[in-house]
C-alpha atoms as a PDB file:
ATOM      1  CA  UNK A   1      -7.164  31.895   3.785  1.00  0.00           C
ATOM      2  CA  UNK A   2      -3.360  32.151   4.425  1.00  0.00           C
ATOM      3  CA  UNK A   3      -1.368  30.692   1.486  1.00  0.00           C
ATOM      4  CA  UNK A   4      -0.213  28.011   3.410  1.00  0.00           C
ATOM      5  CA  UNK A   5      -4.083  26.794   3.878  1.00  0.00           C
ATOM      6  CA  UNK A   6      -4.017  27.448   0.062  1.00  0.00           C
ATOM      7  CA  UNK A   7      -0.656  24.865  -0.180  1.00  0.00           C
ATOM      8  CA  UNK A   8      -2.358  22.043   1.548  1.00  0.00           C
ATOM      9  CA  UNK A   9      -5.900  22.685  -0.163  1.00  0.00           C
ATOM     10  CA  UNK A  10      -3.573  22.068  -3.499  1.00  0.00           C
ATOM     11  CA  UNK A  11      -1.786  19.134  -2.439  1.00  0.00           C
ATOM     12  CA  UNK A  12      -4.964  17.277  -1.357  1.00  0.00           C
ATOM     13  CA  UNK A  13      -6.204  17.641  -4.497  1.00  0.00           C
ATOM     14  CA  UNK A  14      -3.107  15.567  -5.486  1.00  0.00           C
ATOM     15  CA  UNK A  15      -3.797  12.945  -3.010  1.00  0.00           C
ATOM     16  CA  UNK A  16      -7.299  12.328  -3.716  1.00  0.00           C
ATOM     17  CA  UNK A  17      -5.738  11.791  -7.430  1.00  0.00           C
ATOM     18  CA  UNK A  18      -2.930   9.744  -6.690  1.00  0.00           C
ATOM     19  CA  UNK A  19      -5.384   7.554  -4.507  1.00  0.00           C
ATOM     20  CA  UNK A  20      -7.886   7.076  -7.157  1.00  0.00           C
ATOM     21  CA  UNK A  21      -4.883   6.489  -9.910  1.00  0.00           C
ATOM     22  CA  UNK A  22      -3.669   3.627  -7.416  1.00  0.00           C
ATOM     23  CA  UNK A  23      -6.871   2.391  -7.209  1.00  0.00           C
ATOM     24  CA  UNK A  24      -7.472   1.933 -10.733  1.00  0.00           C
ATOM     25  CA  UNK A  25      -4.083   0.305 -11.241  1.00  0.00           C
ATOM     26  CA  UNK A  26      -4.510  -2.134  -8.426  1.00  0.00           C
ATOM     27  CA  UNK A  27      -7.715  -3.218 -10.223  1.00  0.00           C
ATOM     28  CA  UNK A  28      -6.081  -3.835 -13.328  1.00  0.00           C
ATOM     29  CA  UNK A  29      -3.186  -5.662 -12.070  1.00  0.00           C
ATOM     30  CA  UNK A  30      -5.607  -7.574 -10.149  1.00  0.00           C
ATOM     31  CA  UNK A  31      -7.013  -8.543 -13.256  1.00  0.00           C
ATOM     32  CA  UNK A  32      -4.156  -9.104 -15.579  1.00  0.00           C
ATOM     33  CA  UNK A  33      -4.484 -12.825 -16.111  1.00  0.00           C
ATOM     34  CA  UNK A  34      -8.745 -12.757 -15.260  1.00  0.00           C
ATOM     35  CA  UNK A  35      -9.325 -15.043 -18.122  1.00  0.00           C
ATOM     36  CA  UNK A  36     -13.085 -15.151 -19.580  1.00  0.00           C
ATOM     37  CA  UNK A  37     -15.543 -18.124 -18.301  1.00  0.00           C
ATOM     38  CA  UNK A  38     -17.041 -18.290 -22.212  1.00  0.00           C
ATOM     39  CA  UNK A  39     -15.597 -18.151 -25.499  1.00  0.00           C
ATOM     40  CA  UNK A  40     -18.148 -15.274 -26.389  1.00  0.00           C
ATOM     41  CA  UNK A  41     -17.398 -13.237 -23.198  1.00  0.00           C
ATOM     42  CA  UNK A  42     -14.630 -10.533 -23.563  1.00  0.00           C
ATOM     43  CA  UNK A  43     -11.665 -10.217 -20.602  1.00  0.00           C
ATOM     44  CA  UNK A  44     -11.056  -7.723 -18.119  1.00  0.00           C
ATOM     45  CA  UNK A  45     -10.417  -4.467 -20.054  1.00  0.00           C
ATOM     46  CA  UNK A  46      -7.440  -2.247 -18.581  1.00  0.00           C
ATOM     47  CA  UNK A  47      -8.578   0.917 -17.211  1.00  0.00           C
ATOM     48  CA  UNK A  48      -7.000   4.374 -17.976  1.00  0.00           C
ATOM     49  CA  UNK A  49      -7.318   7.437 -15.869  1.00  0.00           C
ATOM     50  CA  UNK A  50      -6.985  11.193 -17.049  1.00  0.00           C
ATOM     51  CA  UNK A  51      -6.629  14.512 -14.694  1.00  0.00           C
ATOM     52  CA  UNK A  52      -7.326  17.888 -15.767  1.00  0.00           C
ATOM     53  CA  UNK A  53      -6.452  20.765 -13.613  1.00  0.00           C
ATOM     54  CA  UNK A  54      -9.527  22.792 -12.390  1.00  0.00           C
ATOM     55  CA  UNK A  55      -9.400  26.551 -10.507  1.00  0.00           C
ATOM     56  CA  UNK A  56     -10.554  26.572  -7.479  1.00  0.00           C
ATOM     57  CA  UNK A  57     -11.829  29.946  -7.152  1.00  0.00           C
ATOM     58  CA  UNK A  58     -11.816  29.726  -3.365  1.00  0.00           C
ATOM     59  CA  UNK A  59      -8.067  30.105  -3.250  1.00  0.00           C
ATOM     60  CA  UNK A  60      -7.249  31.295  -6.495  1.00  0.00           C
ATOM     61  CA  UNK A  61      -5.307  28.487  -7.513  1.00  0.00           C
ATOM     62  CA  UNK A  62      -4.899  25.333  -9.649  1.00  0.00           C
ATOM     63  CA  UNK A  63      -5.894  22.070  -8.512  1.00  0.00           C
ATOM     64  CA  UNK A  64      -5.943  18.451 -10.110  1.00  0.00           C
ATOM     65  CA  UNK A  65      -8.711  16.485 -10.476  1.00  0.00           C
ATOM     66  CA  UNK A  66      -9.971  12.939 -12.129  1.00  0.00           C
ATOM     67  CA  UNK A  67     -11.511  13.839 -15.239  1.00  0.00           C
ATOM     68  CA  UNK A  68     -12.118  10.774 -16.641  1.00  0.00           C
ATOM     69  CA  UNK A  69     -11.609   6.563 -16.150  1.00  0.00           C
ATOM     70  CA  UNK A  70     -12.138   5.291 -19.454  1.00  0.00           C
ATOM     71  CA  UNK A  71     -11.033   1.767 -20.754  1.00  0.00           C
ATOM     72  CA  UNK A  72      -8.027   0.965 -23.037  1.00  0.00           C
ATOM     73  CA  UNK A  73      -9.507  -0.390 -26.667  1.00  0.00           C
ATOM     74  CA  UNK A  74      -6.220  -1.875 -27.786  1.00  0.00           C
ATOM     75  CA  UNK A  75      -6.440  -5.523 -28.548  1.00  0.00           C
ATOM     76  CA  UNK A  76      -6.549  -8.791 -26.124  1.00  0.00           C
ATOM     77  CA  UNK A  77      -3.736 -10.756 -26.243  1.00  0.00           C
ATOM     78  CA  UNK A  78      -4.726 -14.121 -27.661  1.00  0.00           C
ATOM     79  CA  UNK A  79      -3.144 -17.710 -26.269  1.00  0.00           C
ATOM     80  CA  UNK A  80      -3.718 -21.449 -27.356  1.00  0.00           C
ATOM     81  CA  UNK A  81      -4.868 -22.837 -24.796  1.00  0.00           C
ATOM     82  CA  UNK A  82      -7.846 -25.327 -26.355  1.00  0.00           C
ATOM     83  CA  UNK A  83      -9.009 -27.087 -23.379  1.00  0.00           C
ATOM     84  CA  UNK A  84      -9.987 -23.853 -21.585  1.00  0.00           C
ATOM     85  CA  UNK A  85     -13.535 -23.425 -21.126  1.00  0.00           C
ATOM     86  CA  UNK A  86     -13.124 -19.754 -22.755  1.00  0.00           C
ATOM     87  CA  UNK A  87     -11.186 -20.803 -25.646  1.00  0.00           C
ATOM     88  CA  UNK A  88     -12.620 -20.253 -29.170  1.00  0.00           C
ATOM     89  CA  UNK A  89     -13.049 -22.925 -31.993  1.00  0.00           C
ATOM     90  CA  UNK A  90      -9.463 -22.556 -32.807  1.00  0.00           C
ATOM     91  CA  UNK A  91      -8.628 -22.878 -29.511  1.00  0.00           C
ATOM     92  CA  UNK A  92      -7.449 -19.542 -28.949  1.00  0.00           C
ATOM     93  CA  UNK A  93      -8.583 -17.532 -25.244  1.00  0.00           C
ATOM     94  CA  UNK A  94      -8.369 -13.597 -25.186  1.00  0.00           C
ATOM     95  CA  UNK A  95      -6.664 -12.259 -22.045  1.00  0.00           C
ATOM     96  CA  UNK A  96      -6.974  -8.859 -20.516  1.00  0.00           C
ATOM     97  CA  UNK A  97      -5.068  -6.072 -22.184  1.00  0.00           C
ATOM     98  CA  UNK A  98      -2.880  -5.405 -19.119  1.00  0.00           C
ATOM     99  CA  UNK A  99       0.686  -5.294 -19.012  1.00  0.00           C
ATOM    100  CA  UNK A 100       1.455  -6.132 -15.328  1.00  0.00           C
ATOM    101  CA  UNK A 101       5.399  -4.418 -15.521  1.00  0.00           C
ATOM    102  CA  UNK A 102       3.722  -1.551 -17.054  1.00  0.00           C
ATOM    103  CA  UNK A 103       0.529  -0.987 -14.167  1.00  0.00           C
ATOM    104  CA  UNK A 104       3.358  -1.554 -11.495  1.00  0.00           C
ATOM    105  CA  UNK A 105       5.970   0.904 -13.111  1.00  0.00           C
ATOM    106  CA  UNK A 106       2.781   3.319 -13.037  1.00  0.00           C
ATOM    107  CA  UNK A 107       2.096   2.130  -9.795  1.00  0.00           C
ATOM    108  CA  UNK A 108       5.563   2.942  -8.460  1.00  0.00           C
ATOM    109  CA  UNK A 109       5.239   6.876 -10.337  1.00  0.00           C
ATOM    110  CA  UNK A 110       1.695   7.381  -8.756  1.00  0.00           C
ATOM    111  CA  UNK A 111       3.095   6.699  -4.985  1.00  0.00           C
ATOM    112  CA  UNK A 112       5.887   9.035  -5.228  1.00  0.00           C
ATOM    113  CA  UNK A 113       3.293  11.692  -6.487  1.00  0.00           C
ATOM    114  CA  UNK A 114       1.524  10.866  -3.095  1.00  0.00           C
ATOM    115  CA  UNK A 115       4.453  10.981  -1.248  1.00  0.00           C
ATOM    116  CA  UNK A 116       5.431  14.343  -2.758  1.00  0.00           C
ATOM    117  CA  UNK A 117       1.809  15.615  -1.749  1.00  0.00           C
ATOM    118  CA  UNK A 118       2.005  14.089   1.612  1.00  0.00           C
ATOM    119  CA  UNK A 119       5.391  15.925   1.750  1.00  0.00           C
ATOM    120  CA  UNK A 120       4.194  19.220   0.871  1.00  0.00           C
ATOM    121  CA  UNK A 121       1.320  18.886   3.855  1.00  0.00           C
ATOM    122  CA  UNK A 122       3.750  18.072   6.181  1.00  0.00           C
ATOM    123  CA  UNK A 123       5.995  20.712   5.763  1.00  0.00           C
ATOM    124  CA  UNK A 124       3.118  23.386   5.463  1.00  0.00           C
ATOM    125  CA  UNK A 125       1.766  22.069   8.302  1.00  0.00           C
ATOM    126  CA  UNK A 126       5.050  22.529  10.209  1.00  0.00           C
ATOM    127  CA  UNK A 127       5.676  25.800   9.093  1.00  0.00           C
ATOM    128  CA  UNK A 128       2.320  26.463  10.398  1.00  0.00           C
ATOM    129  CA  UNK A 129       2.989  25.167  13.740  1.00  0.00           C
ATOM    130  CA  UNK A 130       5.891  27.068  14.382  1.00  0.00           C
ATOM    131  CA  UNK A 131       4.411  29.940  13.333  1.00  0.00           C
ATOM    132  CA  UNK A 132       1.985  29.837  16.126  1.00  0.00           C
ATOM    133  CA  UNK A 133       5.049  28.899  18.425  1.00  0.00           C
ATOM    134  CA  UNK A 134       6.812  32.393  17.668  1.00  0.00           C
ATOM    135  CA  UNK A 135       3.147  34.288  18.104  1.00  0.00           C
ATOM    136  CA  UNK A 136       2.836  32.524  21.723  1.00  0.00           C
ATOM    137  CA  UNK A 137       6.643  33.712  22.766  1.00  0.00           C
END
């Protein structure tokens, strides 16, 4: 496999990554004010992605993958809001643990990583292609 093969094999690893990062942050800014129906039910809990790099013995090189979606355990943010159906005896309703700012600054970091993947494609691709162009002349 030449090593430009190798270059986009790596970078698609990055996009399938970024992809499944912006996936999980859409979800939880989707659900950032998801309030419970029942005082005994618990909110939307934000979502958390880790990578881990793997070898990919067919090329001999490092590549990213999802190693894990787990769930954040920090606390709900409570509000007073007693005539809500979810609220507790003191009135009180727990709300997801989501900081929209935060999902969409991670949002915004996430699609320049796919952008710089999609980047490194393009130009492998195009180094590629004119490759081939100076073999045919």
């Amino acid at each position: 496999m030449s090593e430009l093969m190798k270059t986009v094999k790596i970078s698609s690893s990055g996009l399938r990554a970024q992809s499944e990062r912006m996936r999980v942050l859409s979800e939880n800014i989707a659900n950032a004010s998801s309030a419970p129906i029942s005082p005994n039910a618990d909110p939307y809990r934000r979502k958390t992605i880790t990578f881990a790099n793997v070898l990919d013995k067919t090329i001999d090189a490092r590549t990213v993958r999802v190693k894990r979606i787990g769930s954040d355990q920090g606390d709900f943010p409570r509000r007073f809001e007693p005539g809500h159906p979810a609220a507790d005896a003191a009135g009180y309703v727990k709300y997801p643990n989501v900081n929209s700012l935060i999902e969409a600054m991670d949002l915004r970091e996430a699609t320049r990583s796919y952008e710089a993947n999609l980047a490194v494609i393009e130009n492998a691709k195009a180094m590629m292609n004119r490759t081939i162009d100076m073999l045919r002349n």
